[in-house]
C-alpha atoms as a PDB file:
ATOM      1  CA  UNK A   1      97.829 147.771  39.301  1.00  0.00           C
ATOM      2  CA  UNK A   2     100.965 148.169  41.283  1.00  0.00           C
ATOM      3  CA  UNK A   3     102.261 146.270  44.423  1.00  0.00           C
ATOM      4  CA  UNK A   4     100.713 149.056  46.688  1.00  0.00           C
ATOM      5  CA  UNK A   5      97.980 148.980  45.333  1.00  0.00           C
ATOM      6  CA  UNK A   6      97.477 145.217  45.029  1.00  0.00           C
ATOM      7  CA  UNK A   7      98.270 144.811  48.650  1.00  0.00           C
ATOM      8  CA  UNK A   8      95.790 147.895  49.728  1.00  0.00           C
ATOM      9  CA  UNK A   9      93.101 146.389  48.088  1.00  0.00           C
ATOM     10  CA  UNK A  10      93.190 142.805  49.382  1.00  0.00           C
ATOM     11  CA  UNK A  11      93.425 144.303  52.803  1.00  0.00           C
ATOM     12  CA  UNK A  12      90.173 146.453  52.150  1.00  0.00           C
ATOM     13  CA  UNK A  13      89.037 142.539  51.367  1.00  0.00           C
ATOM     14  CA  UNK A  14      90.619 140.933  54.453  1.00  0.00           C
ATOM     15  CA  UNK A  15      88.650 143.764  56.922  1.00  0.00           C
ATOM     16  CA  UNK A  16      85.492 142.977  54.849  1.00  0.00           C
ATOM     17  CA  UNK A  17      85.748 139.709  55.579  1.00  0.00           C
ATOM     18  CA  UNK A  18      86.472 140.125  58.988  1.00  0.00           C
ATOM     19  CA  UNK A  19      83.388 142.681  59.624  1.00  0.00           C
ATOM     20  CA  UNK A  20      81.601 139.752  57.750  1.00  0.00           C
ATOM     21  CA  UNK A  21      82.393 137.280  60.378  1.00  0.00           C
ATOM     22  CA  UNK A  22      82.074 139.437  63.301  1.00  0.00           C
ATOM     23  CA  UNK A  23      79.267 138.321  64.591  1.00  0.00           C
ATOM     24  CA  UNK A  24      80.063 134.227  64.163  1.00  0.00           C
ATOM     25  CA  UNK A  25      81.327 131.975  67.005  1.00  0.00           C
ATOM     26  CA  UNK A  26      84.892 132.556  67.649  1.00  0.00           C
ATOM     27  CA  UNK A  27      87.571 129.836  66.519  1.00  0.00           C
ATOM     28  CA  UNK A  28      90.510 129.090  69.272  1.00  0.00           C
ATOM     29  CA  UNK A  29      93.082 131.020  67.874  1.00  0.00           C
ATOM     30  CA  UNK A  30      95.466 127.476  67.199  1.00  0.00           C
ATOM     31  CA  UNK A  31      92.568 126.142  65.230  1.00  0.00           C
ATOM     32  CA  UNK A  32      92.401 129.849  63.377  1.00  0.00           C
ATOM     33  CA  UNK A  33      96.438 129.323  63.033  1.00  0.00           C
ATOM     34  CA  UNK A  34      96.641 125.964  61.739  1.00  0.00           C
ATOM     35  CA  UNK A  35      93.220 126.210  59.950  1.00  0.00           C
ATOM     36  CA  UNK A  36      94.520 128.975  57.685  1.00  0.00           C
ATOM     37  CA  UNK A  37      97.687 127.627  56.941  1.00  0.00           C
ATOM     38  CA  UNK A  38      96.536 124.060  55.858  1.00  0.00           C
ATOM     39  CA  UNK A  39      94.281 126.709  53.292  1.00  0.00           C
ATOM     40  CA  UNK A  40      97.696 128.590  52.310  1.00  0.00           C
ATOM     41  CA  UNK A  41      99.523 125.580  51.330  1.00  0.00           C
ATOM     42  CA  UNK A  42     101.634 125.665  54.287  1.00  0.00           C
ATOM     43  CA  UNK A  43     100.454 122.203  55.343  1.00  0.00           C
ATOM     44  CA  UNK A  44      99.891 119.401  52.601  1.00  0.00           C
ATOM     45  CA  UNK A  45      97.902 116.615  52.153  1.00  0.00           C
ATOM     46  CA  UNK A  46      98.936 113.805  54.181  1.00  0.00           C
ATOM     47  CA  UNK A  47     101.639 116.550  56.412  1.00  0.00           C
ATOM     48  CA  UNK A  48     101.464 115.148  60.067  1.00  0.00           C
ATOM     49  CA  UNK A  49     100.146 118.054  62.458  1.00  0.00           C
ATOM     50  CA  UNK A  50     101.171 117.391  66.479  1.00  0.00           C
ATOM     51  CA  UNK A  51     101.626 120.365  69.603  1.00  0.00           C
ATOM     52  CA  UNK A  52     105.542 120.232  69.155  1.00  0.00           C
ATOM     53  CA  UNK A  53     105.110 121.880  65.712  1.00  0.00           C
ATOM     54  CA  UNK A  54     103.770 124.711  68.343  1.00  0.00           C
ATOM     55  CA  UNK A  55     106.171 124.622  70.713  1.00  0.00           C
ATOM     56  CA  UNK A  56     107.486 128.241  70.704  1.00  0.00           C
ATOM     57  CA  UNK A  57     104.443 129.161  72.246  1.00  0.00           C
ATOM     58  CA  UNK A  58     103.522 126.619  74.700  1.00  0.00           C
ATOM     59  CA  UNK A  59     101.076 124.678  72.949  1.00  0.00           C
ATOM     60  CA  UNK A  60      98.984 122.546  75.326  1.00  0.00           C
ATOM     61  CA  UNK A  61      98.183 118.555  74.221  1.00  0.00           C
ATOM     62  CA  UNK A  62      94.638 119.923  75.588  1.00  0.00           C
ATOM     63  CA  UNK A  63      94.370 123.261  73.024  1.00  0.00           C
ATOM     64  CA  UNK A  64      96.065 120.958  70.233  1.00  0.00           C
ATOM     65  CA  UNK A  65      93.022 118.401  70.291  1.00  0.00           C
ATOM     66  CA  UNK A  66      90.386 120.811  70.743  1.00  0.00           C
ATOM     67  CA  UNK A  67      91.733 122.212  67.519  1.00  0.00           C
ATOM     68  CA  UNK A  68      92.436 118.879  66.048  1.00  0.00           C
ATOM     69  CA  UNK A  69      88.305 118.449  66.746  1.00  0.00           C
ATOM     70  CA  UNK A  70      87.250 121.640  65.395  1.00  0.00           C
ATOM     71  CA  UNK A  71      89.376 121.072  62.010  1.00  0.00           C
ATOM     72  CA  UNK A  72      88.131 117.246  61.645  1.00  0.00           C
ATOM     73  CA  UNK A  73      84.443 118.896  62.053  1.00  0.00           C
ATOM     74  CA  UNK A  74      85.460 120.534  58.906  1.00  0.00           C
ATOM     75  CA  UNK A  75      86.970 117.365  56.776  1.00  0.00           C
ATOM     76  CA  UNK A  76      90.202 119.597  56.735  1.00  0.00           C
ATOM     77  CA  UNK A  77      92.497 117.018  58.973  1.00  0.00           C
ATOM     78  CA  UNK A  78      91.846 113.079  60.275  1.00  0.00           C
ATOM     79  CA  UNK A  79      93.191 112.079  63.211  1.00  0.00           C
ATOM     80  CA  UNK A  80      93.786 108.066  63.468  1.00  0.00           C
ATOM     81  CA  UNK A  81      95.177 106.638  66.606  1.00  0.00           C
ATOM     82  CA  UNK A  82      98.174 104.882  65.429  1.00  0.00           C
ATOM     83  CA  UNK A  83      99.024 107.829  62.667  1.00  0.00           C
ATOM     84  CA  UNK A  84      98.242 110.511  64.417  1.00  0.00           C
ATOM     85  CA  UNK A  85      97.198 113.951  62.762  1.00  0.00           C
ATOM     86  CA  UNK A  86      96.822 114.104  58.893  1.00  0.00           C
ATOM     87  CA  UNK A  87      96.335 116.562  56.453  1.00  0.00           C
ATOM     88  CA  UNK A  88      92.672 115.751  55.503  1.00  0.00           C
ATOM     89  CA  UNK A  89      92.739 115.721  51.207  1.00  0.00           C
ATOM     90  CA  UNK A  90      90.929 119.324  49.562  1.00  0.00           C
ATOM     91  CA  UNK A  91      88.411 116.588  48.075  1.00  0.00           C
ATOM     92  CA  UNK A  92      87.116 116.042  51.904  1.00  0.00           C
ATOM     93  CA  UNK A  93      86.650 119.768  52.762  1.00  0.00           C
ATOM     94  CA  UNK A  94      83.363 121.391  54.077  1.00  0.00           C
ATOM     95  CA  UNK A  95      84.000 124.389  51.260  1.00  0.00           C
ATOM     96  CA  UNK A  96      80.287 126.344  52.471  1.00  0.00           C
ATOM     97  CA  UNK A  97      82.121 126.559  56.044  1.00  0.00           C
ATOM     98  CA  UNK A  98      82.341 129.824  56.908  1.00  0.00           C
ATOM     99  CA  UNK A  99      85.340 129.495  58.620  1.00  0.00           C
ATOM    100  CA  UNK A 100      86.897 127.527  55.440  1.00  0.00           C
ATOM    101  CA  UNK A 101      85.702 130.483  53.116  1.00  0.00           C
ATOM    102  CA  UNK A 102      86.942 133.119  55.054  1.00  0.00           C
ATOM    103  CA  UNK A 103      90.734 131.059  55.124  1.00  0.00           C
ATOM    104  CA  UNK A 104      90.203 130.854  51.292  1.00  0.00           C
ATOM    105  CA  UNK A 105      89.473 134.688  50.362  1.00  0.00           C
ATOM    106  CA  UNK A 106      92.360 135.537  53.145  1.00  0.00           C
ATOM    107  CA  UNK A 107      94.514 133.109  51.154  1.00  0.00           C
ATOM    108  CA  UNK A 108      93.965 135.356  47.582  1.00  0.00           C
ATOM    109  CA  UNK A 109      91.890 131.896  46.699  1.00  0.00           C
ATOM    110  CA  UNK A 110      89.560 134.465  45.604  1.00  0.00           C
ATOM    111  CA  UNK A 111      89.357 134.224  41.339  1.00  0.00           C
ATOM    112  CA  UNK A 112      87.936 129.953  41.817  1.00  0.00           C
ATOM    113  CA  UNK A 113      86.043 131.092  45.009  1.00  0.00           C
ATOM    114  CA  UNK A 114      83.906 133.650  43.054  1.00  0.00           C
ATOM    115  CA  UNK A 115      83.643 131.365  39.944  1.00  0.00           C
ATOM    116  CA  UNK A 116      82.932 128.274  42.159  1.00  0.00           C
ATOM    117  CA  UNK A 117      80.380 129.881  44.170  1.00  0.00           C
ATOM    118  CA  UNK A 118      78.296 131.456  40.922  1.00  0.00           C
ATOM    119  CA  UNK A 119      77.984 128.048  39.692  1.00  0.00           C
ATOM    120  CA  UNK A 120      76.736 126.638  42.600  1.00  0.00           C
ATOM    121  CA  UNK A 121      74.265 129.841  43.149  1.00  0.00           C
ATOM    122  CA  UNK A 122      73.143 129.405  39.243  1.00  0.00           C
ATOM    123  CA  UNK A 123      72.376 125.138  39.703  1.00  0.00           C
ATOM    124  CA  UNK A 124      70.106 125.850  42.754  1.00  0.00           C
ATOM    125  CA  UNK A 125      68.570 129.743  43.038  1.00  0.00           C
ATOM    126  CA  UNK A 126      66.831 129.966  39.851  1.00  0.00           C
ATOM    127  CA  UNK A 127      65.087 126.649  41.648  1.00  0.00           C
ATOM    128  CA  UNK A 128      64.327 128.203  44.109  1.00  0.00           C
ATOM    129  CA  UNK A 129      62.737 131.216  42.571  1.00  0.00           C
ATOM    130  CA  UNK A 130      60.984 128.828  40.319  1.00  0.00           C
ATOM    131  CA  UNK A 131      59.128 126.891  42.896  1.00  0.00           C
ATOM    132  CA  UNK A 132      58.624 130.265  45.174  1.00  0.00           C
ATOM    133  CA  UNK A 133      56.249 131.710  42.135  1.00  0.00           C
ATOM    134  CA  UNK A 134      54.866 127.993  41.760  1.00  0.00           C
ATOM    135  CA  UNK A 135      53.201 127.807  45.298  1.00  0.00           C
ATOM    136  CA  UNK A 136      52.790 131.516  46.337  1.00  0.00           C
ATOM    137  CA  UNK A 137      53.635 131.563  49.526  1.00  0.00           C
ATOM    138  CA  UNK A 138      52.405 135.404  50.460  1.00  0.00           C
ATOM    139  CA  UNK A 139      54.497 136.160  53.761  1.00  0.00           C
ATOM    140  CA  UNK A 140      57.687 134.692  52.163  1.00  0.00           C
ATOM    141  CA  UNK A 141      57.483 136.989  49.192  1.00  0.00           C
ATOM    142  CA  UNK A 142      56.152 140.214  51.012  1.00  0.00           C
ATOM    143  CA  UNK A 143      59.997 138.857  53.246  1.00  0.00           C
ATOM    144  CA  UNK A 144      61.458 139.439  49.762  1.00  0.00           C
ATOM    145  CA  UNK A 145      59.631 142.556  48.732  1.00  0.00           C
ATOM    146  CA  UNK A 146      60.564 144.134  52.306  1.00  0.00           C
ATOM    147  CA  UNK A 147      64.518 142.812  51.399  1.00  0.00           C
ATOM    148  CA  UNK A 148      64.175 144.242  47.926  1.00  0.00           C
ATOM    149  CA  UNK A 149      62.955 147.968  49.775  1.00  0.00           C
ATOM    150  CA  UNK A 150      65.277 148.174  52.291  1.00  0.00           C
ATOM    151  CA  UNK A 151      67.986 147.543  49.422  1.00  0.00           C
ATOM    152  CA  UNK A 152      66.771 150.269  47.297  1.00  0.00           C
ATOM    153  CA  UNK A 153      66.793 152.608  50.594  1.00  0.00           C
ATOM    154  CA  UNK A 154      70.599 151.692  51.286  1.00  0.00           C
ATOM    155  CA  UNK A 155      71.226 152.351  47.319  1.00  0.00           C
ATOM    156  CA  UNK A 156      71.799 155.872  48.199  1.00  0.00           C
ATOM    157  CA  UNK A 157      72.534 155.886  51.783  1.00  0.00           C
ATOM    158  CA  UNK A 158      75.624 153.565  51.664  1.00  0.00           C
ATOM    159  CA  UNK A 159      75.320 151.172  48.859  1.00  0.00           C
ATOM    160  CA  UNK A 160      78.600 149.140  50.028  1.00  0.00           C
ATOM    161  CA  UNK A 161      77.998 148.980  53.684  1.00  0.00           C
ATOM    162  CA  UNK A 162      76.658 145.830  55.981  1.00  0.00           C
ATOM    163  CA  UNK A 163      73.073 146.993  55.714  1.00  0.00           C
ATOM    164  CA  UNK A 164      72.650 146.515  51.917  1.00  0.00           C
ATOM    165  CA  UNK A 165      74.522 143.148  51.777  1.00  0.00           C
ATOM    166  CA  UNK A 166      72.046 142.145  55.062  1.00  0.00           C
ATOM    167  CA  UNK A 167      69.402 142.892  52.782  1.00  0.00           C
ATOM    168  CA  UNK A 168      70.217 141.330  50.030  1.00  0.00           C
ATOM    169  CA  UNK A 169      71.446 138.010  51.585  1.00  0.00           C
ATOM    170  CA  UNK A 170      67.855 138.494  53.214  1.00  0.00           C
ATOM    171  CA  UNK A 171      66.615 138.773  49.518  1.00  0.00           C
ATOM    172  CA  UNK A 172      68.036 135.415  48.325  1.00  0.00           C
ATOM    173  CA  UNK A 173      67.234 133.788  51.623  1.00  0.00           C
ATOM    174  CA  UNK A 174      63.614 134.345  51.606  1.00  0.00           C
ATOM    175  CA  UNK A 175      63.183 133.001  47.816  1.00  0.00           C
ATOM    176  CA  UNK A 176      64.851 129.920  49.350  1.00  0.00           C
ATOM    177  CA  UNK A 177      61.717 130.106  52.329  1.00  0.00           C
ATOM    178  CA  UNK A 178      58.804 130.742  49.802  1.00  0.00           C
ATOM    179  CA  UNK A 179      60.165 127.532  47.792  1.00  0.00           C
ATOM    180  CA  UNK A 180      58.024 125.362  50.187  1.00  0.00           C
ATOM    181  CA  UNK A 181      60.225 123.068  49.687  1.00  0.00           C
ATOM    182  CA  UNK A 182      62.008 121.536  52.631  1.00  0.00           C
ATOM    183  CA  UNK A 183      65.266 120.849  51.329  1.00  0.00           C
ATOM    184  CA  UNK A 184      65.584 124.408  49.418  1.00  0.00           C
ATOM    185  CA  UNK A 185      64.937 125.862  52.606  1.00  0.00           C
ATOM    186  CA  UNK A 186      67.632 124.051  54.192  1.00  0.00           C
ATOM    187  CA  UNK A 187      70.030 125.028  51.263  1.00  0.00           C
ATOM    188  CA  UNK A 188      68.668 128.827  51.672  1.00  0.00           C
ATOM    189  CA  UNK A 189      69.397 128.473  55.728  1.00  0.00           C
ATOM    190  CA  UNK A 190      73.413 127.043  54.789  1.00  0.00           C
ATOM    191  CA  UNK A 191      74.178 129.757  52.191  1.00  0.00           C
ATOM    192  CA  UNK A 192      73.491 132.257  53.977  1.00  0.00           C
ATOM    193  CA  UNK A 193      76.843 132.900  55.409  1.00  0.00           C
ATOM    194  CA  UNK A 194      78.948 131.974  52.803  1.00  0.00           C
ATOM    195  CA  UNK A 195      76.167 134.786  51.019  1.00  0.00           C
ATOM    196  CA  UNK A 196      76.935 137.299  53.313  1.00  0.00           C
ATOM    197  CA  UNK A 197      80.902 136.404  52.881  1.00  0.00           C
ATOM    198  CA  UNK A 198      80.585 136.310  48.626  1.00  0.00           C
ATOM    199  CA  UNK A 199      78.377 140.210  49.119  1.00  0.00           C
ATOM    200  CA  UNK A 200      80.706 141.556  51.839  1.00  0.00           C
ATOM    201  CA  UNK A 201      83.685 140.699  48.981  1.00  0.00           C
ATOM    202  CA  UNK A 202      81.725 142.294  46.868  1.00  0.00           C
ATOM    203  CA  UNK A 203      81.273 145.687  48.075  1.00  0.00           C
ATOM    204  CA  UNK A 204      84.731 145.581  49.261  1.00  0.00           C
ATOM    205  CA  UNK A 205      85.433 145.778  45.530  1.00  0.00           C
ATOM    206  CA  UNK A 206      82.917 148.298  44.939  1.00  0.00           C
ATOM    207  CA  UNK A 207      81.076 145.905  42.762  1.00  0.00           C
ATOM    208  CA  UNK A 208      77.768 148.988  42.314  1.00  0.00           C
ATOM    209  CA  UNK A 209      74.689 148.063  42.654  1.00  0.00           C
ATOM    210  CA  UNK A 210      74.023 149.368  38.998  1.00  0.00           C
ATOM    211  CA  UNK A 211      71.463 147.461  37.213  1.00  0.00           C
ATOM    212  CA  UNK A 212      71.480 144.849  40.568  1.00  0.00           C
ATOM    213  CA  UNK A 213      68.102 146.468  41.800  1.00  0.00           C
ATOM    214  CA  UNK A 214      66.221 146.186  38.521  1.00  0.00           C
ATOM    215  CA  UNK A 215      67.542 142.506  37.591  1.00  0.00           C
ATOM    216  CA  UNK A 216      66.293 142.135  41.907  1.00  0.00           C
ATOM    217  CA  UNK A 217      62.859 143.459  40.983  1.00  0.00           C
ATOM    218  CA  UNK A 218      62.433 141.663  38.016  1.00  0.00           C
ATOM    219  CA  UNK A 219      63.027 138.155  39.772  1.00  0.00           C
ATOM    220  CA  UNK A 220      60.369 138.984  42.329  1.00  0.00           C
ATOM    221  CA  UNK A 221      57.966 140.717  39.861  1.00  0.00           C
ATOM    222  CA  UNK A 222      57.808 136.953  38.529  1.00  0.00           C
ATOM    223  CA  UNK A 223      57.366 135.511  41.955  1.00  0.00           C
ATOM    224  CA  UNK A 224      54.626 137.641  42.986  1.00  0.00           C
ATOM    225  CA  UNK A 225      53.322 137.415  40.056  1.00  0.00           C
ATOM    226  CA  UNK A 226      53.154 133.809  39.907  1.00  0.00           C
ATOM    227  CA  UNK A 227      55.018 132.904  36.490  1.00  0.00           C
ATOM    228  CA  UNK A 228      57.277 129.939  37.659  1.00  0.00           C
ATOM    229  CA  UNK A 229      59.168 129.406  34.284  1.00  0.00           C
ATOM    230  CA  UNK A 230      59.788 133.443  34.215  1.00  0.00           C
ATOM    231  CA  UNK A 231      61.203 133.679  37.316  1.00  0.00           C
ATOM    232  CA  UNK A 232      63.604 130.923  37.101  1.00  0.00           C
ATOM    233  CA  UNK A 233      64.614 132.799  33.733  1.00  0.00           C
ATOM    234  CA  UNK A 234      64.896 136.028  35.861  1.00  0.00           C
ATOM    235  CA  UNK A 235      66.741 134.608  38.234  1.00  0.00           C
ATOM    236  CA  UNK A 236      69.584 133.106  36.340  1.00  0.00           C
ATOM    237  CA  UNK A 237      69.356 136.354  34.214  1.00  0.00           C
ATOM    238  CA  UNK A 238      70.379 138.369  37.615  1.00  0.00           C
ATOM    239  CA  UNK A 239      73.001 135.593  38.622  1.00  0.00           C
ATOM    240  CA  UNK A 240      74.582 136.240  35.290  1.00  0.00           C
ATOM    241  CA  UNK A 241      74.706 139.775  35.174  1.00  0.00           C
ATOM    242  CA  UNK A 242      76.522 139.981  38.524  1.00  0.00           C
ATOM    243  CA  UNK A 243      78.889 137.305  37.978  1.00  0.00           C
ATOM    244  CA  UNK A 244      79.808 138.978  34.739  1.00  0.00           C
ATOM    245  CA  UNK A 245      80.126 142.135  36.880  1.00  0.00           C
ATOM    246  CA  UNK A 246      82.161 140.980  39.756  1.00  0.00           C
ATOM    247  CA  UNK A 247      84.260 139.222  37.080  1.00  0.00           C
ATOM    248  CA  UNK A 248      85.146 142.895  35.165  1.00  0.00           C
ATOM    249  CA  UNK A 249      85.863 144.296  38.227  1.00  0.00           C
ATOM    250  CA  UNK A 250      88.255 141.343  39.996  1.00  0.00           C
ATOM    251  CA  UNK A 251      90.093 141.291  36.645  1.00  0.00           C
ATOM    252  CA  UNK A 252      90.424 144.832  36.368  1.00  0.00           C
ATOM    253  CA  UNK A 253      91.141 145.729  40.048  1.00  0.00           C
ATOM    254  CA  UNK A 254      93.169 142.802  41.041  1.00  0.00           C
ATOM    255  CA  UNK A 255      94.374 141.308  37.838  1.00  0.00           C
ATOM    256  CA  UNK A 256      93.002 137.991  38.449  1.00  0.00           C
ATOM    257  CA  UNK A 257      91.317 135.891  35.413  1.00  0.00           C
ATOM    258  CA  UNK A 258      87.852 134.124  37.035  1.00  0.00           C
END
């Protein structure tokens, strides 16, 4: 791939991303600044962040610590009274923040953010899925049968558009709800952003849904069907496939090695 093309397609990315978050609660735009920089590499561990780095543009002491606040939320800076601002280390970083994820992809962090993210999908879902076809909870699956139609509707309306990925974030989500299992739920509630953020990226690399709806239908054929051991297997069977997938395609698109 060329430099055009490199840069065309990581912008597709960036305005996925960005249609992603639309609907999120809206960062100050110095915590958005500094935020994504600290993420670029601009800022390192241990830099000391005040208002007078800012200057040009009239940074207020006021905006500056509402930012500071919003960053420290996220473990990304620490603010001690007699140091002032630091450079929080990467080690201390809320990495399912949405806002945090979105600086990551927009940073080309995008090769360890797809690995990282499969690995942390493939420890918990199958789970999930396990314990979902284990206590049969009948509205939560007919949630991810109704997911699993409306996906297979959007398969050849617009298989890369918002609807599909809402679908099947809802699809993963409500495997998480028929776990009946308090703390999977909570984990199901968590990814869901960071869900919609890893299938937005994914359609904006036209990663098809080829084989997705089958390995989809296979998971909650097990559910349903009450087989707790085959659904786990299903479901790490349908992680793997698509990792494997969106790993082809980075590779080959954007030259990356995941």
């Amino acid at each position: 791939m060329d430099a055009n093309q490199d840069i065309k397609r990581r912008r597709e990315m960036a305005g996925a991303i960005q249609s992603a978050l639309a609907t999120r609660h809206h960062l100050s735009p110095l915590a958005d600044e500094i935020g994504g920089r600290i993420v670029a590499g601009e800022f390192q561990v241990g830099d000391m962040l005040s208002e007078r780095m800012f200057g040009g543009r009239n940074v207020s002491r006021t905006s500056f610590r509402e930012a500071v606040k919003i960053l420290a939320g996220k473990g990304m800076v620490r603010a001690r009274p007699n140091t002032g601002t630091l450079v929080a280390p990467r080690s201390s970083w809320n990495l399912l923040d949405p806002d945090l994820m979105a600086w990551r992809l927009a940073s080309g962090d995008i090769d360890r953010f797809i690995q990282d993210f499969f690995v942390l999908r493939q420890s918990i879902e199958p789970l999930a899925a396990e314990s979902a076809a284990e206590h049969q909870n009948a509205e939560a699956i007919e949630q991810i049968r109704a997911a699993l139609e409306q996906m297979r509707q959007e398969e050849n309306r617009d298989p890369f558009g918002r609807t599909f990925v809402a679908a099947d974030v809802q699809f993963h989500k409500s495997i998480f709800q028929a776990s009946n299992n308090e703390f999977l739920v909570a984990m199901g509630n968590i990814l869901e952003m960071p869900l919609t953020l890893s299938f937005s990226l994914h359609s904006s690399l036209h990663v098809g849904p080829a084989n997705r709806l089958d390995l989809h239908e296979a998971v909650l054929s097990e559910i349903a069907a009450g087989r707790p051991a085959a659904a786990r297997t299903a479901s790490l069977r349908l992680l793997q496939g698509v990792a494997h997938h969106v790993h082809d395609v980075v590779t080959d698109q954007l030259g990356l090695e995941t």
